[in-house]
C-alpha atoms as a PDB file:
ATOM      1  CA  UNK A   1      -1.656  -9.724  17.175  1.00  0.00           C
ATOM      2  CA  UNK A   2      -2.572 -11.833  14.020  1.00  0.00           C
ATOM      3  CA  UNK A   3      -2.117 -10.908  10.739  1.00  0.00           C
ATOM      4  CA  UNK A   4      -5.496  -9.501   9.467  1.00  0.00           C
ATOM      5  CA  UNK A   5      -7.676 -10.735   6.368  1.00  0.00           C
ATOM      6  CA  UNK A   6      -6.705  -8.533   2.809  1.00  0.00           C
ATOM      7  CA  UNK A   7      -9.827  -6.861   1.285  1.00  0.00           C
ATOM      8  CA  UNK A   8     -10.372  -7.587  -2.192  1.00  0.00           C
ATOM      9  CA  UNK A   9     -10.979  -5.574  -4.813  1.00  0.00           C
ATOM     10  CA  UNK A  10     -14.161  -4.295  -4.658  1.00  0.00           C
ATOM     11  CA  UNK A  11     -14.682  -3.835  -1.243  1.00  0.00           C
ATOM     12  CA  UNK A  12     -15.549  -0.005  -1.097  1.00  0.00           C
ATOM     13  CA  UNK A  13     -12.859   0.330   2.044  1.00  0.00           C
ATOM     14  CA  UNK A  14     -10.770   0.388  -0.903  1.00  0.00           C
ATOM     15  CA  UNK A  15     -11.804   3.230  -2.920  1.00  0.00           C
ATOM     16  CA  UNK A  16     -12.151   4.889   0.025  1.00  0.00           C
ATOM     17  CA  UNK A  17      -9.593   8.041   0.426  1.00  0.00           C
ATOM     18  CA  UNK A  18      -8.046   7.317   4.412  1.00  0.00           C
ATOM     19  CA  UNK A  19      -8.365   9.889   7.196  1.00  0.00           C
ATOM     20  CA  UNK A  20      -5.791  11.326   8.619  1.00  0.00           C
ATOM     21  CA  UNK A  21      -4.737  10.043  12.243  1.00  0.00           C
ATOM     22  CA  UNK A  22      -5.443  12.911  14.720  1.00  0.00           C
ATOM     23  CA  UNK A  23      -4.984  10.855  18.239  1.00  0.00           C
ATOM     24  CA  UNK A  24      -2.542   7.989  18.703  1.00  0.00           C
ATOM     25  CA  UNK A  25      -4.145   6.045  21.378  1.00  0.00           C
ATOM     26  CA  UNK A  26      -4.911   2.319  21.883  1.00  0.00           C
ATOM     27  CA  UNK A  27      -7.282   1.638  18.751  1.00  0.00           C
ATOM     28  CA  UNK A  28      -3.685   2.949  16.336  1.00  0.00           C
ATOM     29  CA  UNK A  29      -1.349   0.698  18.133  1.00  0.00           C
ATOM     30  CA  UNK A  30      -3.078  -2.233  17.949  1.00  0.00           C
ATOM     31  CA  UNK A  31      -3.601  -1.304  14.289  1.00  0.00           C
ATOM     32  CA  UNK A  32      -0.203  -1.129  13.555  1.00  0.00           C
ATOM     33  CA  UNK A  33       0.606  -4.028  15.152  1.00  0.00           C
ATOM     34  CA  UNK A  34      -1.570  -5.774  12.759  1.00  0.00           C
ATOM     35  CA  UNK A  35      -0.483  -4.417   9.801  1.00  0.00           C
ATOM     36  CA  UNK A  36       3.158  -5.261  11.202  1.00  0.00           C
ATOM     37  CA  UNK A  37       2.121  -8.951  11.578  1.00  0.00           C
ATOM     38  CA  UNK A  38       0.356  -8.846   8.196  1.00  0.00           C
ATOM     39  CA  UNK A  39       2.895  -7.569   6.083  1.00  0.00           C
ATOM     40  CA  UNK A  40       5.649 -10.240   7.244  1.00  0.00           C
ATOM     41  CA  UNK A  41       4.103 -12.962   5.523  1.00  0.00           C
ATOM     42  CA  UNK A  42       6.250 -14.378   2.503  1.00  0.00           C
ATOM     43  CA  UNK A  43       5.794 -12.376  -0.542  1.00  0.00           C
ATOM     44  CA  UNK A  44       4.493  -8.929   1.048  1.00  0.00           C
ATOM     45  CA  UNK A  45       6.095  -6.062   0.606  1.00  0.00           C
ATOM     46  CA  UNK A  46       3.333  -3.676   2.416  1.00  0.00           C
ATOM     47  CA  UNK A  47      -0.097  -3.636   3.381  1.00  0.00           C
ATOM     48  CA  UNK A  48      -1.672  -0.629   3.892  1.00  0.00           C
ATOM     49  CA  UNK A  49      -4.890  -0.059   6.525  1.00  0.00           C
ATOM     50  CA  UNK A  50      -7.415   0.107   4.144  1.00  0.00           C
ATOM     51  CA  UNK A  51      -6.687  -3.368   3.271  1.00  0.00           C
ATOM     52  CA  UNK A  52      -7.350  -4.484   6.452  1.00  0.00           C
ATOM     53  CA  UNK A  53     -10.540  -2.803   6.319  1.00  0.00           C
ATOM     54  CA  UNK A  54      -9.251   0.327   8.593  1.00  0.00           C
ATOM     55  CA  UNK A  55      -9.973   3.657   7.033  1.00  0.00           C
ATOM     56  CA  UNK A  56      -6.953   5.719   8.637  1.00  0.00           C
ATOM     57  CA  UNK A  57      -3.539   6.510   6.755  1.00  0.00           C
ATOM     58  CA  UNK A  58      -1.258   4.085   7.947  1.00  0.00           C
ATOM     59  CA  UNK A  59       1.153   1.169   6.016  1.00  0.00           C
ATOM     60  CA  UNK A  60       3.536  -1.353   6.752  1.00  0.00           C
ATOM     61  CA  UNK A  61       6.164  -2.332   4.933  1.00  0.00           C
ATOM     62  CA  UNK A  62       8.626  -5.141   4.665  1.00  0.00           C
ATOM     63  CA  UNK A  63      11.682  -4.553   2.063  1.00  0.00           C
ATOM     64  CA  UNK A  64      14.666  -6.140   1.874  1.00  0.00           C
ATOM     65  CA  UNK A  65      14.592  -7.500   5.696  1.00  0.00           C
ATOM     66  CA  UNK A  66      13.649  -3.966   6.815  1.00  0.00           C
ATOM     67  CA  UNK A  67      10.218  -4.103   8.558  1.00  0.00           C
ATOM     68  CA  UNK A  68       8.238  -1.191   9.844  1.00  0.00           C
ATOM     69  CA  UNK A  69       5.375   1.582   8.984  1.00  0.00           C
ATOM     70  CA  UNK A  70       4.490   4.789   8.907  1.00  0.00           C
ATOM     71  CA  UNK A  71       1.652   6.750   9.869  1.00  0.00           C
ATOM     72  CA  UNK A  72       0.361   9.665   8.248  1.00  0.00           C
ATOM     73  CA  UNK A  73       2.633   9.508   5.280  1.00  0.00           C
ATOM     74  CA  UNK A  74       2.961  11.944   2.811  1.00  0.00           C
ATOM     75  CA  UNK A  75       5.208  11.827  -0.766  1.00  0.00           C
ATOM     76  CA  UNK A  76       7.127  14.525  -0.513  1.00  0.00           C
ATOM     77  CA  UNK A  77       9.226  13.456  -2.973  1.00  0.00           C
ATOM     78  CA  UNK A  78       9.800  11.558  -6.634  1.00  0.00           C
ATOM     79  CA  UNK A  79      12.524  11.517  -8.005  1.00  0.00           C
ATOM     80  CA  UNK A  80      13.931  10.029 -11.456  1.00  0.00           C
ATOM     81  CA  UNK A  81      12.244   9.153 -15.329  1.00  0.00           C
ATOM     82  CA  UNK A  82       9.091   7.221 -14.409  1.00  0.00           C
ATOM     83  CA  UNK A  83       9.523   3.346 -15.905  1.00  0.00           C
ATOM     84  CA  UNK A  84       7.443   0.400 -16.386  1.00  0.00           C
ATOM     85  CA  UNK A  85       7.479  -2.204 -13.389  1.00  0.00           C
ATOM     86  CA  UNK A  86       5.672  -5.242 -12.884  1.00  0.00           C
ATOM     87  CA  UNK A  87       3.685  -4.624  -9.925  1.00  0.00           C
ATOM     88  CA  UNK A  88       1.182  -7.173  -8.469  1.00  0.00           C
ATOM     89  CA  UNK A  89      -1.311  -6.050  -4.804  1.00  0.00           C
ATOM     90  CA  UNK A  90      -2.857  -8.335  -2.167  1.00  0.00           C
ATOM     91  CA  UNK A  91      -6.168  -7.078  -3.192  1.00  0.00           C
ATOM     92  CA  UNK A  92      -6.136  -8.201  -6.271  1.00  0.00           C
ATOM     93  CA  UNK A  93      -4.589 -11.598  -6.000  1.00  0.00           C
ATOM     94  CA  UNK A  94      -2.663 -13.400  -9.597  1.00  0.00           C
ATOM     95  CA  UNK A  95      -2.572 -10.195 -11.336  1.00  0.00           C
ATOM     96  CA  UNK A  96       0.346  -8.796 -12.439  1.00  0.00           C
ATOM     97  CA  UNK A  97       0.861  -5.994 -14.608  1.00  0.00           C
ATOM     98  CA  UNK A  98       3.479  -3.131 -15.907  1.00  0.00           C
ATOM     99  CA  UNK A  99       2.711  -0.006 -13.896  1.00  0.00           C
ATOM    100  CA  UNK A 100       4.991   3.288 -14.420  1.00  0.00           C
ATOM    101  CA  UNK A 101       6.629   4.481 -10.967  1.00  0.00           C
ATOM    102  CA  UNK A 102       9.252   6.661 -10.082  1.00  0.00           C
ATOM    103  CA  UNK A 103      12.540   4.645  -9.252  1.00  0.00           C
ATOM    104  CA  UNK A 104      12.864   6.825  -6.104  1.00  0.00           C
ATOM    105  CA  UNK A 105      10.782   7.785  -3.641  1.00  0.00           C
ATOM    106  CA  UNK A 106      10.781  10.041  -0.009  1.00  0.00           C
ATOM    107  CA  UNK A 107       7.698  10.057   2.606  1.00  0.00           C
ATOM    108  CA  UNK A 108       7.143  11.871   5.426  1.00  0.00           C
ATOM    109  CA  UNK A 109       5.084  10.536   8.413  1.00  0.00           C
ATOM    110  CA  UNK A 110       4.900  10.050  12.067  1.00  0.00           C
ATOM    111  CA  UNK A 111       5.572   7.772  14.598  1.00  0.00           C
ATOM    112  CA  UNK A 112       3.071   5.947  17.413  1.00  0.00           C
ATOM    113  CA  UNK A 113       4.880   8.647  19.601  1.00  0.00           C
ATOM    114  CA  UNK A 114       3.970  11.030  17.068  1.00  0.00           C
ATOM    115  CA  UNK A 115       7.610  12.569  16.312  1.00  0.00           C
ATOM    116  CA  UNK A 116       8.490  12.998  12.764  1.00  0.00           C
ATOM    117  CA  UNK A 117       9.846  10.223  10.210  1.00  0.00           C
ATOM    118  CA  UNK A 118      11.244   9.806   6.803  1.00  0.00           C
ATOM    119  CA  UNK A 119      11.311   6.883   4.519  1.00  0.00           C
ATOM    120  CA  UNK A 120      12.544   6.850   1.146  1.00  0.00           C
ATOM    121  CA  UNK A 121      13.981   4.291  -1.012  1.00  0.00           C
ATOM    122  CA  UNK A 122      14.678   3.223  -4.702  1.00  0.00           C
ATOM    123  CA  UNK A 123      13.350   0.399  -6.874  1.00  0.00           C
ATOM    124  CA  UNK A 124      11.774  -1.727  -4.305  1.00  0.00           C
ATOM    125  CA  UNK A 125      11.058   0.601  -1.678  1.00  0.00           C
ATOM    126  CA  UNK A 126      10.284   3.402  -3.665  1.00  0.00           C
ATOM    127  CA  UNK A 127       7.437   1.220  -5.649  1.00  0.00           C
ATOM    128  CA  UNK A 128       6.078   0.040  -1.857  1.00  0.00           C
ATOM    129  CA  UNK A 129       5.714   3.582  -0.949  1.00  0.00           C
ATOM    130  CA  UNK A 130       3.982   4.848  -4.167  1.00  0.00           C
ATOM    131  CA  UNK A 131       1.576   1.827  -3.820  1.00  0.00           C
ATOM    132  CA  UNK A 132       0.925   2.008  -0.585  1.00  0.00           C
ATOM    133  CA  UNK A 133       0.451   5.805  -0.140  1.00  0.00           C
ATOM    134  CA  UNK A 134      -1.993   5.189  -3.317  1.00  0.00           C
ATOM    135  CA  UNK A 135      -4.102   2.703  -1.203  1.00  0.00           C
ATOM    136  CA  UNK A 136      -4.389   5.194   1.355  1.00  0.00           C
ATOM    137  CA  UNK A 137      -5.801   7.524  -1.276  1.00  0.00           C
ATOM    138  CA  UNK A 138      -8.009   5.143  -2.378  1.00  0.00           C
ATOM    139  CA  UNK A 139      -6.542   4.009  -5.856  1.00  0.00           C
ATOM    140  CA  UNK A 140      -5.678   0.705  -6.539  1.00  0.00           C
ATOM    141  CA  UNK A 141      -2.908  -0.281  -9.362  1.00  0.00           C
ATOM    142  CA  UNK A 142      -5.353  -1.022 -11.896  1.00  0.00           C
ATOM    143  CA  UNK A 143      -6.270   2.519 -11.584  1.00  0.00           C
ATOM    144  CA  UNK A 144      -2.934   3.263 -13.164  1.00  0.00           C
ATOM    145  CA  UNK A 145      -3.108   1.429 -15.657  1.00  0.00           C
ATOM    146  CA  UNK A 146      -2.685   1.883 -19.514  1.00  0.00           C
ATOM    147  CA  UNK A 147      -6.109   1.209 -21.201  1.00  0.00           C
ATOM    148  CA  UNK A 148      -5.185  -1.930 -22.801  1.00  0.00           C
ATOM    149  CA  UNK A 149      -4.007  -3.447 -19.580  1.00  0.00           C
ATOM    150  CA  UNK A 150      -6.478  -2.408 -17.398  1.00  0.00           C
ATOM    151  CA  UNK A 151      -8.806  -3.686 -19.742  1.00  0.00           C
ATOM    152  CA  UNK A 152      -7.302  -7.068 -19.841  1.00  0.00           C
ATOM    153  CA  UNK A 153      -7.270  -6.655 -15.817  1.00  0.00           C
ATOM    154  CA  UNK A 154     -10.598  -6.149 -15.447  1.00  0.00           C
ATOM    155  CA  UNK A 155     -11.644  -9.438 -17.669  1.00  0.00           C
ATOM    156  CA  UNK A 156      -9.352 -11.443 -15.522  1.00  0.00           C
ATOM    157  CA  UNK A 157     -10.768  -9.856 -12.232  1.00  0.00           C
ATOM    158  CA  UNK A 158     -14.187 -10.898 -13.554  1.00  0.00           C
ATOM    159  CA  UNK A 159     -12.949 -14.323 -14.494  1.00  0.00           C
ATOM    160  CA  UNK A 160     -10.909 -15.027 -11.327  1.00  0.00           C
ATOM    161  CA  UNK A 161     -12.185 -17.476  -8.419  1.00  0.00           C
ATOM    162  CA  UNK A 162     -12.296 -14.502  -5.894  1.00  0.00           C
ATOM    163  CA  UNK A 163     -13.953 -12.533  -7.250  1.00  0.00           C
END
């Protein structure tokens, strides 16, 4: 499968909370496998279905050589005194901005064979899963951030060349 297009901020898809997936049947594989292909591009670190334009809870990841996803996944747990890391997203390409995230992170999820999994992390990983879970709740970064920075995120949105 080939990686898929990104959806760019302000496509609705992305403000759009993700249903759950009930039935793992053709239609979920193949999305997997494209958000498997998609996230293994230099300089991704997850992609989650909504940004492929799928509206079902489901991200890939790809973290220090460790490539995989997760379906259905829920934080179950943060862990550690929130800090400020620079945090960029495929859907809103150049930015870059300080976001506070927990330096540890746990989710719980399911397999395409539907048993249970766990993925947790720190730094890295644990910033992948607290993005990517938010894009399957339909926030995006920006949402989190402080007033002056979103504000100066928003007037570079405007100004950029995708937008």
């Amino acid at each position: 499968m080939p990686e898929r297009p990104i959806r760019l901020f302000g496509d609705p898809v992305l403000k759009t909370v993700s249903d759950p997936i009930s039935t793992i049947d053709d239609r979920v594989r193949a999305l997997v496998a494209d958000l498997v292909d998609s996230v293994q591009l230099p300089g991704r670190a997850g992609v989650a279905a909504s940004q492929i334009g799928v509206n079902l809870r489901a991200f890939s990841y790809n973290v220090d050589g460790e490539v995989g996803y997760i379906l259905n996944p829920v934080i179950v747990e943060l862990s550690g005194e929130p800090e400020l890391v620079d945090e960029g997203c495929l859907s809103v390409p150049g930015l870059w901005y300080p976001v506070k995230r927990y330096p540890f992170a746990r989710v719980t999820g399911i397999d395409l064979d539907g048993n249970p999994i766990e993925l947790s992390g720190h730094e890295l990983m644990a910033q992948a899963l607290q993005h990517e879970t938010d894009h399957l709740d339909g926030l995006l970064y920006l949402d989190r951030l402080d007033k002056e920075n979103r504000r100066a995120a928003m007037k570079e949105v405007r100004e950029s060349n995708w937008f």
